[in-house]
Protein backbone atom coordinates (compact mmCIF):
# COMPACT_ATOMS: atom_id res chain seq x y z
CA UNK A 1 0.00 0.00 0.00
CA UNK A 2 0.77 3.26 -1.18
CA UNK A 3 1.91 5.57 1.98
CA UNK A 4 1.89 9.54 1.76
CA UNK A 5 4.88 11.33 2.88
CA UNK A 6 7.07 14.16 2.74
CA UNK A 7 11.22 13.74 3.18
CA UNK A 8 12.88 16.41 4.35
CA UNK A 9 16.85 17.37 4.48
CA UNK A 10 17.96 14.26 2.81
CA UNK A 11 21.02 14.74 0.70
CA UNK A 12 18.21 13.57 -2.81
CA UNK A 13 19.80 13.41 -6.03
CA UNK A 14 17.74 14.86 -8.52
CA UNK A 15 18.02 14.96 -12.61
CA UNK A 16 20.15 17.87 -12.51
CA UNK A 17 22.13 17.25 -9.53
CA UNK A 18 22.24 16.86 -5.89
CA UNK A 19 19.86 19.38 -3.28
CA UNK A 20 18.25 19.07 -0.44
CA UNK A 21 14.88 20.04 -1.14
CA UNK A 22 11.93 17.92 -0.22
CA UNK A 23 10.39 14.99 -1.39
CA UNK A 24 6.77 13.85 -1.54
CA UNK A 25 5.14 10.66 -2.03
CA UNK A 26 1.52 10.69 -2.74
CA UNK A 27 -0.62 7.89 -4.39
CA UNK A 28 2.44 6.46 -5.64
CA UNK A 29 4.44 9.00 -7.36
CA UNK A 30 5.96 11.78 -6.52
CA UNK A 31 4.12 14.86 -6.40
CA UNK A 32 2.84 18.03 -4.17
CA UNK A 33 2.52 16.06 -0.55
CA UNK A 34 0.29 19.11 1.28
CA UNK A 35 -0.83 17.48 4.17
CA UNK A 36 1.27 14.34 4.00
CA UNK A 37 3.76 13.67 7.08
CA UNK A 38 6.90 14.57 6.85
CA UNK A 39 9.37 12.47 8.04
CA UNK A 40 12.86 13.98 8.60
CA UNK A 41 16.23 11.99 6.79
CA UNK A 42 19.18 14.48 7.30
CA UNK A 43 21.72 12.21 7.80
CA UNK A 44 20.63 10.25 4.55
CA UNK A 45 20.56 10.08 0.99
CA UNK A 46 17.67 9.88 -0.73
CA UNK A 47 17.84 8.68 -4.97
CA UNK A 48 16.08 6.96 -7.45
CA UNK A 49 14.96 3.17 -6.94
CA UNK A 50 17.53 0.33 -8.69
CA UNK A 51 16.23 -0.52 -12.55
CA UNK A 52 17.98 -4.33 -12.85
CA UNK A 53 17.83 -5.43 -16.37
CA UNK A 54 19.44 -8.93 -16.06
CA UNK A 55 19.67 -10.69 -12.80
CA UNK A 56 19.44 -14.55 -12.41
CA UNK A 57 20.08 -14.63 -8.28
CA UNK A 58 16.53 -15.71 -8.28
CA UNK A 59 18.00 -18.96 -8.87
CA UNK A 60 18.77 -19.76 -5.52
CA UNK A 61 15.54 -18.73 -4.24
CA UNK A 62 13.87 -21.09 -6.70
CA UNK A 63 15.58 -23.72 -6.67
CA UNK A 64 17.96 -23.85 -3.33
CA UNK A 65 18.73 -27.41 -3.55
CA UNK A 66 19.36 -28.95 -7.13
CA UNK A 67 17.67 -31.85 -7.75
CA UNK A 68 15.98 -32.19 -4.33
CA UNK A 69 13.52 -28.97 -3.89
CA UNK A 70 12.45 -26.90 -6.35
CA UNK A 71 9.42 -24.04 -4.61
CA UNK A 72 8.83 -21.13 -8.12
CA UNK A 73 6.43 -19.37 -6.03
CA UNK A 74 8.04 -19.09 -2.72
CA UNK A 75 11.09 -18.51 -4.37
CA UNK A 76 9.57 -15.42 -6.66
CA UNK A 77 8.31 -13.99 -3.14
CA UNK A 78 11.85 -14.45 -1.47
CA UNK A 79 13.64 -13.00 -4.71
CA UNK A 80 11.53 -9.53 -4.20
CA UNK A 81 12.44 -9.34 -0.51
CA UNK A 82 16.38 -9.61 -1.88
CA UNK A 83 15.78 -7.13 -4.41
CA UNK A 84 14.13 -4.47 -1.93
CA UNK A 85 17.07 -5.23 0.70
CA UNK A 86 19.29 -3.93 -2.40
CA UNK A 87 17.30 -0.86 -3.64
CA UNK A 88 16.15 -2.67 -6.96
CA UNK A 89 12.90 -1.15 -7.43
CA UNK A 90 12.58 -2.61 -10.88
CA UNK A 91 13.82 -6.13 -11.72
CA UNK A 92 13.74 -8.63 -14.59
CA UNK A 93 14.50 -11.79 -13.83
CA UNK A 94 16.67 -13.41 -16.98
CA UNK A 95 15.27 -16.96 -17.21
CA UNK A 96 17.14 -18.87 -19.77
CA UNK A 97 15.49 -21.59 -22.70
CA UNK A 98 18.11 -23.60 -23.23
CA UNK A 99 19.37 -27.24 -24.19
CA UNK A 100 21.16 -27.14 -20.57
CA UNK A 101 18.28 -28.30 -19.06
CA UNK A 102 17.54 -27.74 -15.58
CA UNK A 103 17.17 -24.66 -14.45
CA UNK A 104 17.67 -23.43 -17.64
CA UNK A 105 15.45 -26.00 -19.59
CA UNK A 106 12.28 -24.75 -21.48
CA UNK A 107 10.27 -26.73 -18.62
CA UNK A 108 11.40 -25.13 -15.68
CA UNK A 109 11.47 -22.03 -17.58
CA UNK A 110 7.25 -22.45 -18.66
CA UNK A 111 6.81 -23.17 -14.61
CA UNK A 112 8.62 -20.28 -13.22
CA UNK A 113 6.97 -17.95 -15.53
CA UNK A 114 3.49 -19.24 -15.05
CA UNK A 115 4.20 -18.62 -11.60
CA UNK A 116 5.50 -15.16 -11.80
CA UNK A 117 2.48 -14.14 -14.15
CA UNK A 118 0.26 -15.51 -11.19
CA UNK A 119 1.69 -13.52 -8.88
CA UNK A 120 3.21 -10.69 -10.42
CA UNK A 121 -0.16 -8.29 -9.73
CA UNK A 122 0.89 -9.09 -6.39
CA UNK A 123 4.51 -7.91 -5.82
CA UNK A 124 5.08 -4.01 -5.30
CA UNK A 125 8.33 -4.05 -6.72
CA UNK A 126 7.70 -4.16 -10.64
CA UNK A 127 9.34 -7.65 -11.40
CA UNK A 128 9.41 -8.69 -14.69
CA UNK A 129 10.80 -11.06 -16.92
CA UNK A 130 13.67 -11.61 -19.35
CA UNK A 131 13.62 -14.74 -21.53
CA UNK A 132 17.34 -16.03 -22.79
CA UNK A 133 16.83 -17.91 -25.71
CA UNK A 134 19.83 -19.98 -26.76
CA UNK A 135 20.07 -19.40 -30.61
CA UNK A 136 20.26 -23.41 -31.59
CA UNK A 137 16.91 -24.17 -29.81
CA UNK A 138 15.46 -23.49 -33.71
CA UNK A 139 12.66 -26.09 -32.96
CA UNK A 140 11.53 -24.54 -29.95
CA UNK A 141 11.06 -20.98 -31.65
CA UNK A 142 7.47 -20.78 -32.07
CA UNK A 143 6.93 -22.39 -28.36
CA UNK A 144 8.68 -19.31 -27.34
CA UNK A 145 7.10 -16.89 -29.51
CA UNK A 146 3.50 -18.08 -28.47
CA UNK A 147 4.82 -18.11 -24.43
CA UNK A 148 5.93 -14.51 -24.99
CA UNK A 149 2.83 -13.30 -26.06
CA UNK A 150 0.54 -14.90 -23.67
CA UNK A 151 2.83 -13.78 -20.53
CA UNK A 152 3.23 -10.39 -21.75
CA UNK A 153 7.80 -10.87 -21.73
CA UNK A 154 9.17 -7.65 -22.73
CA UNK A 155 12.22 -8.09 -23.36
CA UNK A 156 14.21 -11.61 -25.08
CA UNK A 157 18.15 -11.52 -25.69
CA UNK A 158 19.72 -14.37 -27.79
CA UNK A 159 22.73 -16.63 -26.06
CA UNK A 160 24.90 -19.22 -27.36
CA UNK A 161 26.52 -21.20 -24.89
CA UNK A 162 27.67 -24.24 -27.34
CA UNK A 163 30.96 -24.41 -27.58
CA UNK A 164 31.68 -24.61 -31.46
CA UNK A 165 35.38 -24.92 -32.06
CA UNK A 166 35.38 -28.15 -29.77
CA UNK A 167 32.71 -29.65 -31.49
CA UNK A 168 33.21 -28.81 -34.91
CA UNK A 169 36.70 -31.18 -34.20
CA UNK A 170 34.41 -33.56 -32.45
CA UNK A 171 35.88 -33.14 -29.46
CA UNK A 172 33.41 -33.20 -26.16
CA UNK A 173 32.94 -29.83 -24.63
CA UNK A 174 34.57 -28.99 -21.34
CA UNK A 175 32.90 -29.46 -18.10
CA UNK A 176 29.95 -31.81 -19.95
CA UNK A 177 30.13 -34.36 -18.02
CA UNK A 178 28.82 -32.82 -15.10
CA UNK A 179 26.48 -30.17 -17.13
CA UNK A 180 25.02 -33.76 -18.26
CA UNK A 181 24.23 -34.98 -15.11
CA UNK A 182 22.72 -31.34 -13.86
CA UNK A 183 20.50 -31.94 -17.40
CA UNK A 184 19.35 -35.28 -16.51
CA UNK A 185 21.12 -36.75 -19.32
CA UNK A 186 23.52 -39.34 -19.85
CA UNK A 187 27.14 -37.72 -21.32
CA UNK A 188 26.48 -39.67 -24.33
CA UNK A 189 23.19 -37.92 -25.43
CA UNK A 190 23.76 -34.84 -24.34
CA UNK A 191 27.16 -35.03 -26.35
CA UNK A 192 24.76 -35.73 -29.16
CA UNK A 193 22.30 -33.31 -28.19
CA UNK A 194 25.09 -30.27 -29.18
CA UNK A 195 26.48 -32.09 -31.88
CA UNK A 196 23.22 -31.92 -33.24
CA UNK A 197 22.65 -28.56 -32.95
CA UNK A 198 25.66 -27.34 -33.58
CA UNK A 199 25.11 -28.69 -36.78
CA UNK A 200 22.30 -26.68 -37.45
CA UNK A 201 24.48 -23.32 -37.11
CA UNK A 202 24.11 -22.40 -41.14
CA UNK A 203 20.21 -21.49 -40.02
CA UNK A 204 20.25 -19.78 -36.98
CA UNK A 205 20.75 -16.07 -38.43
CA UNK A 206 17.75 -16.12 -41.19
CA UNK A 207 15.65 -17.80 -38.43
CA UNK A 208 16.76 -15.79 -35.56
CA UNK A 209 16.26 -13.03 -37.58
CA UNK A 210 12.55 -13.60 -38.45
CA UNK A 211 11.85 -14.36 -34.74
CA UNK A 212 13.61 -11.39 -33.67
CA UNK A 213 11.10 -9.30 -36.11
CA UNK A 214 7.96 -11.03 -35.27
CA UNK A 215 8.65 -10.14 -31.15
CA UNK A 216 9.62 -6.08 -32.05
CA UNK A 217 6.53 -5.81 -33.61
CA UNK A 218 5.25 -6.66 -30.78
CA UNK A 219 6.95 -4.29 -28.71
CA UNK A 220 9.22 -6.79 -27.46
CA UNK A 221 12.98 -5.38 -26.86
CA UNK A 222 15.72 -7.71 -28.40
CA UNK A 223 19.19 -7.38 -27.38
CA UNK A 224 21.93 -10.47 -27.87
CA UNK A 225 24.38 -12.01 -24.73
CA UNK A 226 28.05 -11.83 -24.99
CA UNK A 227 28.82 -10.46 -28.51
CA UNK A 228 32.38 -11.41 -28.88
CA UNK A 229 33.30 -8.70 -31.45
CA UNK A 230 32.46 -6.36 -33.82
CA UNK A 231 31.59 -8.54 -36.10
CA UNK A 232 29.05 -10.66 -33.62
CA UNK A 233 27.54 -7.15 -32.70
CA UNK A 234 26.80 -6.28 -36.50
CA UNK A 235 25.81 -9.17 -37.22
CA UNK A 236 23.13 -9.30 -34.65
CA UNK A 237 22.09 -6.00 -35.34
CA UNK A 238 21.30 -7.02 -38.71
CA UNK A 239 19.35 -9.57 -37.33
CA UNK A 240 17.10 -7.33 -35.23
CA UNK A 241 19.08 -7.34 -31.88
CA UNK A 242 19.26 -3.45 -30.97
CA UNK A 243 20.54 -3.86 -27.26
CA UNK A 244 24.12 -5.15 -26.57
CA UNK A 245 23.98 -6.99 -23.42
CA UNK A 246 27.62 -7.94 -21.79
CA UNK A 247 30.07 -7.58 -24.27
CA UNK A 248 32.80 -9.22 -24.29
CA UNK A 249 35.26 -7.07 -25.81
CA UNK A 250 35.63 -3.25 -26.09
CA UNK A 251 35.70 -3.62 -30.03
CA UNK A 252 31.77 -5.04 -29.33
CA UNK A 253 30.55 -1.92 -27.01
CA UNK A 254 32.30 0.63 -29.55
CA UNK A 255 30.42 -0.96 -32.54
CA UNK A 256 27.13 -0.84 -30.30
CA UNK A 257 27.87 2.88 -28.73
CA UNK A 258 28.43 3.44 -32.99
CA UNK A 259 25.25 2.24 -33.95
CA UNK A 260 23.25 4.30 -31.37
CA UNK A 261 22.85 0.94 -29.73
CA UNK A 262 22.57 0.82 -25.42
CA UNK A 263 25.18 -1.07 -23.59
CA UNK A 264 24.65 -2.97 -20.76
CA UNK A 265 27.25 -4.49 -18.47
CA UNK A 266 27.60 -6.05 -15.34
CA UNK A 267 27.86 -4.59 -12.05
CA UNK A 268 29.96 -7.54 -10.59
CA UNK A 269 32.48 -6.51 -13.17
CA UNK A 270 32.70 -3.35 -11.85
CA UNK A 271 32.85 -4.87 -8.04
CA UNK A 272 35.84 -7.15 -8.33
CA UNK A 273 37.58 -4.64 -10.97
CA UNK A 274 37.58 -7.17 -13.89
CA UNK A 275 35.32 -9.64 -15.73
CA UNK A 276 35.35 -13.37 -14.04
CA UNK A 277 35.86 -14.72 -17.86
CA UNK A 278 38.52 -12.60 -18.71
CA UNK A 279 36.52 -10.18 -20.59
CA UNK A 280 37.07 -6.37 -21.08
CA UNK A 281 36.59 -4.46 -17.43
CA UNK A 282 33.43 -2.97 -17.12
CA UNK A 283 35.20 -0.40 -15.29
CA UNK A 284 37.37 1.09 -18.45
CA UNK A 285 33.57 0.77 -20.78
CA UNK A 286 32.17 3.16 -18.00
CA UNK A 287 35.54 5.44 -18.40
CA UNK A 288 35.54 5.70 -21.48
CA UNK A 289 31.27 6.25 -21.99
CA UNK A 290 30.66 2.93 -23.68
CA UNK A 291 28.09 2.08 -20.97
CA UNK A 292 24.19 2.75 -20.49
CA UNK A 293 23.35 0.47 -17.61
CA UNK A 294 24.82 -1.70 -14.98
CA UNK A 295 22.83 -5.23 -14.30
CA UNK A 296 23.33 -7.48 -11.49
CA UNK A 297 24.09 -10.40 -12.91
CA UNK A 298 24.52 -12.74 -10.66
CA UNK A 299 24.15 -10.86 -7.50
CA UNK A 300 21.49 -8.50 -6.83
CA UNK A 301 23.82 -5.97 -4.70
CA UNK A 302 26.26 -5.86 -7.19
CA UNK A 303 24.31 -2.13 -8.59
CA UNK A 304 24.70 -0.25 -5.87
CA UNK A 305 28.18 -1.67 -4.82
CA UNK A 306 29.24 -0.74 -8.14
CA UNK A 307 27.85 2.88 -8.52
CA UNK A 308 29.81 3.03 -5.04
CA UNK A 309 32.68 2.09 -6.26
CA UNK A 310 32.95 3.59 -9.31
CA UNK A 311 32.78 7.08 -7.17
CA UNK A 312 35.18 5.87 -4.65
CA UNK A 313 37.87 4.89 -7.40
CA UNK A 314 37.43 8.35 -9.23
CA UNK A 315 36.02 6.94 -12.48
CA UNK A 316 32.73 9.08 -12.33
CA UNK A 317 30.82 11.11 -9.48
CA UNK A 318 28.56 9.11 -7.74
CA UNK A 319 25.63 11.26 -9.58
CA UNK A 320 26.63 9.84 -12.95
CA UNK A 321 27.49 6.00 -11.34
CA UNK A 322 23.92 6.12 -9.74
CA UNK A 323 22.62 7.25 -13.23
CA UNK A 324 23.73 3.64 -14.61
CA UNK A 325 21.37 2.04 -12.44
CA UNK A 326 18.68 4.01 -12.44
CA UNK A 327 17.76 6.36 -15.28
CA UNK A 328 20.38 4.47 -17.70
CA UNK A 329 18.67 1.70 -17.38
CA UNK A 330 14.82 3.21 -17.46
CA UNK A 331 15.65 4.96 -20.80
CA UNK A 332 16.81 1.39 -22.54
CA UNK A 333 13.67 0.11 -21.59
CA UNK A 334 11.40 3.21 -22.68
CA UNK A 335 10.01 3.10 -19.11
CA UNK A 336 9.66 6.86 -18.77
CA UNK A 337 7.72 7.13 -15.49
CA UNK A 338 10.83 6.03 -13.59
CA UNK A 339 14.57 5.92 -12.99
CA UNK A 340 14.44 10.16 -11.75
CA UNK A 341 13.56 12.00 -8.93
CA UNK A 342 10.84 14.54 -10.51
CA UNK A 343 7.59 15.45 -10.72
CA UNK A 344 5.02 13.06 -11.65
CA UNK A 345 6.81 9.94 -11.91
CA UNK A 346 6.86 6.17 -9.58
CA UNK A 347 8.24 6.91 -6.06
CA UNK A 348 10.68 4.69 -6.77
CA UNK A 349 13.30 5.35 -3.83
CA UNK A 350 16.60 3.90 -2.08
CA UNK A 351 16.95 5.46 0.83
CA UNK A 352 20.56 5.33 1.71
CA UNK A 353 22.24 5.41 5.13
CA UNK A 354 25.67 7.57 6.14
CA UNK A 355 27.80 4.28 5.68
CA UNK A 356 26.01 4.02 1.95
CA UNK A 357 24.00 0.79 3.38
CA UNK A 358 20.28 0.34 2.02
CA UNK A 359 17.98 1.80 4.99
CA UNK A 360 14.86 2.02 2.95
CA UNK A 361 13.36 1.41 -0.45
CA UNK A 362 9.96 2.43 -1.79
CA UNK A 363 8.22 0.90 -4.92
CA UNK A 364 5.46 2.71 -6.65
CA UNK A 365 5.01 4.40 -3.02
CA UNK A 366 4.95 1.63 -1.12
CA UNK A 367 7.61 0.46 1.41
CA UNK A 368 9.11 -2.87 0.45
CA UNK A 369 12.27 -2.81 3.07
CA UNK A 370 13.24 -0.73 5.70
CA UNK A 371 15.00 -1.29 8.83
CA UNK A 372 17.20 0.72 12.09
CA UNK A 373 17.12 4.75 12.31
CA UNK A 374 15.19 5.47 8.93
CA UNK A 375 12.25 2.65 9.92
CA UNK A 376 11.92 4.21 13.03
CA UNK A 377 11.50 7.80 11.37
CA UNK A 378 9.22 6.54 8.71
CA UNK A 379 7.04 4.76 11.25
CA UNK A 380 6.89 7.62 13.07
């Protein structure tokens, strides 16, 4: 529920800097509070809520023993209570369709988004969904196409995990056995299983390419995963894939930032100071301005931790870093009622304390965490 409130003398970073005016919440947005409380936050920061464009920590949550228990709609409820502890006001949950099977097989994938659809009227932070399609699940195209559209996904980003080199020499890809196993598959057929559709790489661009245009004209947003290159960047461009998610390589983001194209990259990057993989630092993207938004990843605090850090390392003013979480992101998406403290838009607040912890986040108004001196203000 929607609370009505009025924050005075917090440090609040606004669109054209920081102030210390005050902030209102009424109804849900932010707008003239006359006659709402005011609740006093000198001491704190106030600033726009967390917009997460790819985080799979939901994982966990879902499934927190492999194999043994598996609870989607528990876990969905848990995974919000995460994201408010972090400040993510706005989250899509990347959900993979892929020949790994699993967690990231098209049946777990159909059950974990039935249940978020069920529940997602429910949640106050705005959780939503983002479906990784692995490009050499041709068959399953139209499964995906027809889920899509009757779960309302906004937003689908090709992946290919197969590794091609090995199997093009017919050699078994590394760390398959146990992939296998985590499938439900003996080694032998799911050996077979990539051989197979590695095979079938001649028709993935024409047919990615005509599912790509059939989802934008629905609105859909299509980005690809881990373009290697140039090259990989163009080509998916061609093929309808506007939004470059995690490249791997600063040739990639330049040919993306060239295009007009948003770059997205991962805050965990920016947290340990270089990619896990051995990819291009996220760090040097964000130096040079080859970056539009920072996702979590794999760990939903990895946003804030890495506006922090980019401020505390001297590669941009906190302003900007926040800016890559919040607004950045908003304006890849097109969702224009959030991401800013002004006017008229979602209260969508992170309330931050004087050691830069999360004390409080609102969604659409309402409080989704809170906790020591600022609960005890808010509560009144």
């Amino acid at each position: 529920m929607s609370v009505a409130l009025t924050f005075t003398d917090a440090e609040v970073l606004r669109p054209d800097g920081w102030d210390d005016r005050p902030v209102s919440v009424t109804d849900g947005l932010l707008r003239d509070g006359t006659g709402a409380r005011a609740v006093d936050l000198s001491g704190f920061r106030l600033l726009p809520g967390i917009v997460d464009l790819h985080g799979d920590g939901f994982e966990r949550h879902v499934a927190p023993r492999r194999g043994a228990l598996r609870e989607t709609r528990a876990g969905l409820v848990a995974t919000e209570a995460e994201l408010a502890a972090n400040g993510i006001t706005t989250g899509y949950l990347a959900q993979f369709w892929s020949w790994e099977g699993g967690l990231r097989g098209p049946d777990f994938a159909t059950a974990l988004i039935e249940a978020w659809a069920s529940l997602r009227d429910s949640f106050d932070t705005d959780l939503r969904m983002q479906l990784r399609l692995e490009t050499h699940m041709l068959d399953d195209y139209d499964r995906v196409a027809a889920l899509v559209a009757e779960q309302r996904i906004g937003y689908l980003v090709f992946n290919d995990h197969l590794q091609h080199e090995r199997l093009a020499e017919g050699r078994r890809p590394k760390q398959m056995t146990g992939q296998a196993l985590k499938s439900g598959r003996s080694p032998e057929a799911h050996f077979a299983l990539m051989t197979a559709l590695h095979d079938r790489s001649g028709e993935v661009p024409e047919t990615a390419a005509a599912l790509a245009h059939r989802l934008s004209g629905q609105g859909v947003a299509i980005g690809s995963h881990d373009d290697a290159d140039a090259d990989e960047r163009n080509a998916w461009r061609d093929r309808g894939a506007r939004i470059a998610e995690f490249p791997e390589s600063r040739a990639a983001a330049v040919a993306a930032r060239a295009a007009g194209e948003p770059v997205i990259l991962g805050a965990p990057n920016v947290v340990r100071g270089a990619s896990h993989k051995g990819n291009v630092s996220a760090a040097e993207l964000v130096a040079e301005g080859l970056c539009d938004a920072l996702a979590s990843d794999y760990h939903y605090p990895a946003p804030r931790a890495a506006a922090l850090r980019l401020a505390e390392t001297g590669v941009i003013d906190l302003a900007t870093a926040w800016r890559l979480v919040s607004e950045g992101p908003a304006r890849v998406m097109d969702l224009a009622d959030r991401g800013r403290i002004a006017d008229g838009l979602r209260a969508d607040l992170v309330v931050l304390d004087a050691e830069d912890r999360v004390a409080a986040t609102f969604a659409g108004g309402a409080v989704t965490y809170m906790r020591g001196e600022a609960a005890r203000r808010i509560v009144g």
